[in-house]
N, C-alpha and C. Protein backbone atom coordinates (compact mmCIF):
# COMPACT_ATOMS: atom_id res chain seq x y z
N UNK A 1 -24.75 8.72 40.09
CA UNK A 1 -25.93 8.53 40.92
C UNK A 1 -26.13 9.79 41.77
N UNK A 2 -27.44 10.55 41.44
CA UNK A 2 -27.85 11.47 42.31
C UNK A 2 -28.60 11.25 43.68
N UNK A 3 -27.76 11.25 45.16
CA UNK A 3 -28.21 11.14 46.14
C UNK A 3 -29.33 11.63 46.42
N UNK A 4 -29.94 11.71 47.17
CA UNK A 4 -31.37 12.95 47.94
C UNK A 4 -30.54 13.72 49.18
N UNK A 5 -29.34 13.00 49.58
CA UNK A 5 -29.46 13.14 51.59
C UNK A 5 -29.44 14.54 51.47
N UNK A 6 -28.93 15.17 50.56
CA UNK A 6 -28.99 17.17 51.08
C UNK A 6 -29.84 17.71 50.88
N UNK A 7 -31.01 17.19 50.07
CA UNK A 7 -32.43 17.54 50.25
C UNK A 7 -33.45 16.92 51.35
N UNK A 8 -33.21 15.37 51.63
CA UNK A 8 -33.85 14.97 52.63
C UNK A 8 -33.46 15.72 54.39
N UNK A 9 -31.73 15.88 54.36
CA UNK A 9 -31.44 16.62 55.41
C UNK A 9 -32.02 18.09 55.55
N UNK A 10 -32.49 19.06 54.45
CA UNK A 10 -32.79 20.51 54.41
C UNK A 10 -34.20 20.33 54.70
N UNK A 11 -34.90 19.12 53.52
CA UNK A 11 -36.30 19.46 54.14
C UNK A 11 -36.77 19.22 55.27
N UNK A 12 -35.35 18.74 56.64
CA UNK A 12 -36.04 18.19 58.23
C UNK A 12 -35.55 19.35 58.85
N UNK A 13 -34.76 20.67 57.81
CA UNK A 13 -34.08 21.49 58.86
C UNK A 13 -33.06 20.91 59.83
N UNK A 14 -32.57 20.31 59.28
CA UNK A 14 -31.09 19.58 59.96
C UNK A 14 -30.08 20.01 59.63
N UNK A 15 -28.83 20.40 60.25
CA UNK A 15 -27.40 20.55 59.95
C UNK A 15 -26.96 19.34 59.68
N UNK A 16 -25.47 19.51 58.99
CA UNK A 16 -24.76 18.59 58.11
C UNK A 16 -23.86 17.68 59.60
N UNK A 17 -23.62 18.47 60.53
CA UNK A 17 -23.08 18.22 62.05
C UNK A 17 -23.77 17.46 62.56
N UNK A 18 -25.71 17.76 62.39
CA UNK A 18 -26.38 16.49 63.29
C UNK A 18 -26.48 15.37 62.57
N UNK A 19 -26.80 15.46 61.50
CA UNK A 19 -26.62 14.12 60.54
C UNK A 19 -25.22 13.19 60.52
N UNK A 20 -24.29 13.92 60.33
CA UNK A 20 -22.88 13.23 60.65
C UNK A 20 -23.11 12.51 62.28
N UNK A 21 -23.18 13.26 63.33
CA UNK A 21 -23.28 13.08 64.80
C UNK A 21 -24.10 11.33 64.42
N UNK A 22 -25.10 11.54 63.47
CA UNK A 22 -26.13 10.22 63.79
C UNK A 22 -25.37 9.16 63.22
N UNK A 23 -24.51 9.44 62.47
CA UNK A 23 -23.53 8.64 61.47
C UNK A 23 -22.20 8.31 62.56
N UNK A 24 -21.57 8.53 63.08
CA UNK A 24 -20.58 8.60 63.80
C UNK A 24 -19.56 9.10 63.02
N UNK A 25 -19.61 9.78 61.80
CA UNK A 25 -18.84 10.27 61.25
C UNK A 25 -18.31 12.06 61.57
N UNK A 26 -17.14 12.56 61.42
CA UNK A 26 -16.99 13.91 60.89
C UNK A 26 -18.31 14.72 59.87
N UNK A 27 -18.40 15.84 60.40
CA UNK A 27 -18.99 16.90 59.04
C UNK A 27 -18.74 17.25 58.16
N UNK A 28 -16.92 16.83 58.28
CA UNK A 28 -16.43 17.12 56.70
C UNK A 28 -16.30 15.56 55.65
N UNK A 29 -16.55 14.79 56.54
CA UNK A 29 -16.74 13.58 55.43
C UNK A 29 -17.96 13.42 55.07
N UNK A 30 -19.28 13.44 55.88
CA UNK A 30 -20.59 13.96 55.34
C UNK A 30 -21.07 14.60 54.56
N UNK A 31 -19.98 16.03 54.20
CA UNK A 31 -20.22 17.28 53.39
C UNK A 31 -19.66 16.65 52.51
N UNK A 32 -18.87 16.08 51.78
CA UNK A 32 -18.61 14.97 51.18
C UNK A 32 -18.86 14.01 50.17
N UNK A 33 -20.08 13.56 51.01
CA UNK A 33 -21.16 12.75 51.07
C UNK A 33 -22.20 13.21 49.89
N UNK A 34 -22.31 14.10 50.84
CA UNK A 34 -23.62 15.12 49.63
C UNK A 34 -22.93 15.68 48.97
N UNK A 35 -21.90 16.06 48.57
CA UNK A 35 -21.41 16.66 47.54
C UNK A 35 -20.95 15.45 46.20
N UNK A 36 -21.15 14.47 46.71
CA UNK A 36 -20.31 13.25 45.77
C UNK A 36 -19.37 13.38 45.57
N UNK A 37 -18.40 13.63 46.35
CA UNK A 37 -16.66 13.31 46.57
C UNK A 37 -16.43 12.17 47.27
N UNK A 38 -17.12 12.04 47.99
CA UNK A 38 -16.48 10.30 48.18
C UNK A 38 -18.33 9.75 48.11
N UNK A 39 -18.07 8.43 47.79
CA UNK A 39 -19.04 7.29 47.90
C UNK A 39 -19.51 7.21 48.93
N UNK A 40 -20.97 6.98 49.25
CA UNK A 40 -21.66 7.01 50.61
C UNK A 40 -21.74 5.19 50.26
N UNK A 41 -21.04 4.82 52.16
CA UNK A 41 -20.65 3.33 51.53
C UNK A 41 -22.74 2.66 52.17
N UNK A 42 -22.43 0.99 51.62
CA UNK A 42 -24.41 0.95 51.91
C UNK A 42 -24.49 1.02 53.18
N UNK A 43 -23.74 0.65 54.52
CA UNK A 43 -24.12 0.42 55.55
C UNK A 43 -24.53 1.89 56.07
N UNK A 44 -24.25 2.71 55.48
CA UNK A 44 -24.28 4.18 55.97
C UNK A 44 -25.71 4.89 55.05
N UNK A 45 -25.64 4.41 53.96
CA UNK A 45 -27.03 4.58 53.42
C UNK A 45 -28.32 3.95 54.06
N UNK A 46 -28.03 2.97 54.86
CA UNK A 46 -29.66 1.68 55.08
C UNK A 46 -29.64 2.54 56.90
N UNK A 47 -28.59 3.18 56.96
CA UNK A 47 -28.71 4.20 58.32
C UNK A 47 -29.46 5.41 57.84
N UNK A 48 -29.25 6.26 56.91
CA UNK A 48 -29.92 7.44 56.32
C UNK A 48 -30.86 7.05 55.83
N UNK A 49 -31.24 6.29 55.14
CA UNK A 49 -32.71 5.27 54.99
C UNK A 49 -33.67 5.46 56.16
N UNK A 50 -32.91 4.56 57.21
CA UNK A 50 -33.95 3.93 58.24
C UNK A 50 -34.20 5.77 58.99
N UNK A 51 -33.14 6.49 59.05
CA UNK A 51 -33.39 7.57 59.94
C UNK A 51 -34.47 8.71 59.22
N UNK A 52 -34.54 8.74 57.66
CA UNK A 52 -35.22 9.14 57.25
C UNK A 52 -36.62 8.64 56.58
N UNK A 53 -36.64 7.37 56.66
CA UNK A 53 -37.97 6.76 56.83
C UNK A 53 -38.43 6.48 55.35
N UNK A 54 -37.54 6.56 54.56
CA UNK A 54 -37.80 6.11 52.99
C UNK A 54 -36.73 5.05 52.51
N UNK A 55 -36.60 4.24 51.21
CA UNK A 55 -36.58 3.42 50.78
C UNK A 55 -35.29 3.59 50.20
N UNK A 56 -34.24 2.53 50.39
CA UNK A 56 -32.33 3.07 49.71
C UNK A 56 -33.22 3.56 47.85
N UNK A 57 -33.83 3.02 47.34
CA UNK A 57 -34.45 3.48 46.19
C UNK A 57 -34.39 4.67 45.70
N UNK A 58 -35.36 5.61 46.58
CA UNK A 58 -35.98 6.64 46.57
C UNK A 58 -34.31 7.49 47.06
N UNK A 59 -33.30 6.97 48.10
CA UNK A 59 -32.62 7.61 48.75
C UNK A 59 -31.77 8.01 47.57
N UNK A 60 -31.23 7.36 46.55
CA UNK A 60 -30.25 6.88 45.97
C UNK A 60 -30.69 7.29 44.38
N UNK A 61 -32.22 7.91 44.72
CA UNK A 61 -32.75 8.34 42.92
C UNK A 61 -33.21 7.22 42.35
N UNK A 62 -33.54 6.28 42.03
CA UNK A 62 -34.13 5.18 41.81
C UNK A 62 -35.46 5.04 41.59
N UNK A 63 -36.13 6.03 42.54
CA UNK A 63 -37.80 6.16 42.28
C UNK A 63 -37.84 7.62 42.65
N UNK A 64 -39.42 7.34 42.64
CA UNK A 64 -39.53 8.93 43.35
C UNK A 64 -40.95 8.71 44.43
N UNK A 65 -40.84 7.14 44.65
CA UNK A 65 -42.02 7.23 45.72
C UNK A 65 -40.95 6.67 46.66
N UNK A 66 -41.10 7.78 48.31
CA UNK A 66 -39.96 7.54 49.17
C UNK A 66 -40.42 6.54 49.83
């Protein structure tokens, strides 16, 4: 499964630090994240969802209307 979050995070001009910060997570488990080394678990996706204002769908590759 191809995520979006390192494209949705680049196209707001966000660091990988403020996105983690919104997560309560580290930057190196985030970097992670977008890299697909570990599993982005759902409760942490329907957070990157809601903060980015599109659909776990669209987040997660599923569609392409966000």
């Amino acid at each position: 499964m191809k995520l979006r979050i390192r494209d949705l995070r680049e196209d707001r001009d966000l660091t990988q630090k403020e996105v983690a910060a919104y997560l309560h997570c580290d930057q190196s488990l985030y970097s992670k994240y977008e890299r697909g080394e570990r599993l982005l678990p759902l409760d942490r996706a329907v957070q990157l969802a809601d903060y980015y204002g599109v659909t776990l769908d669209y987040l997660t590759g599923r569609t392409d209307t966000p």
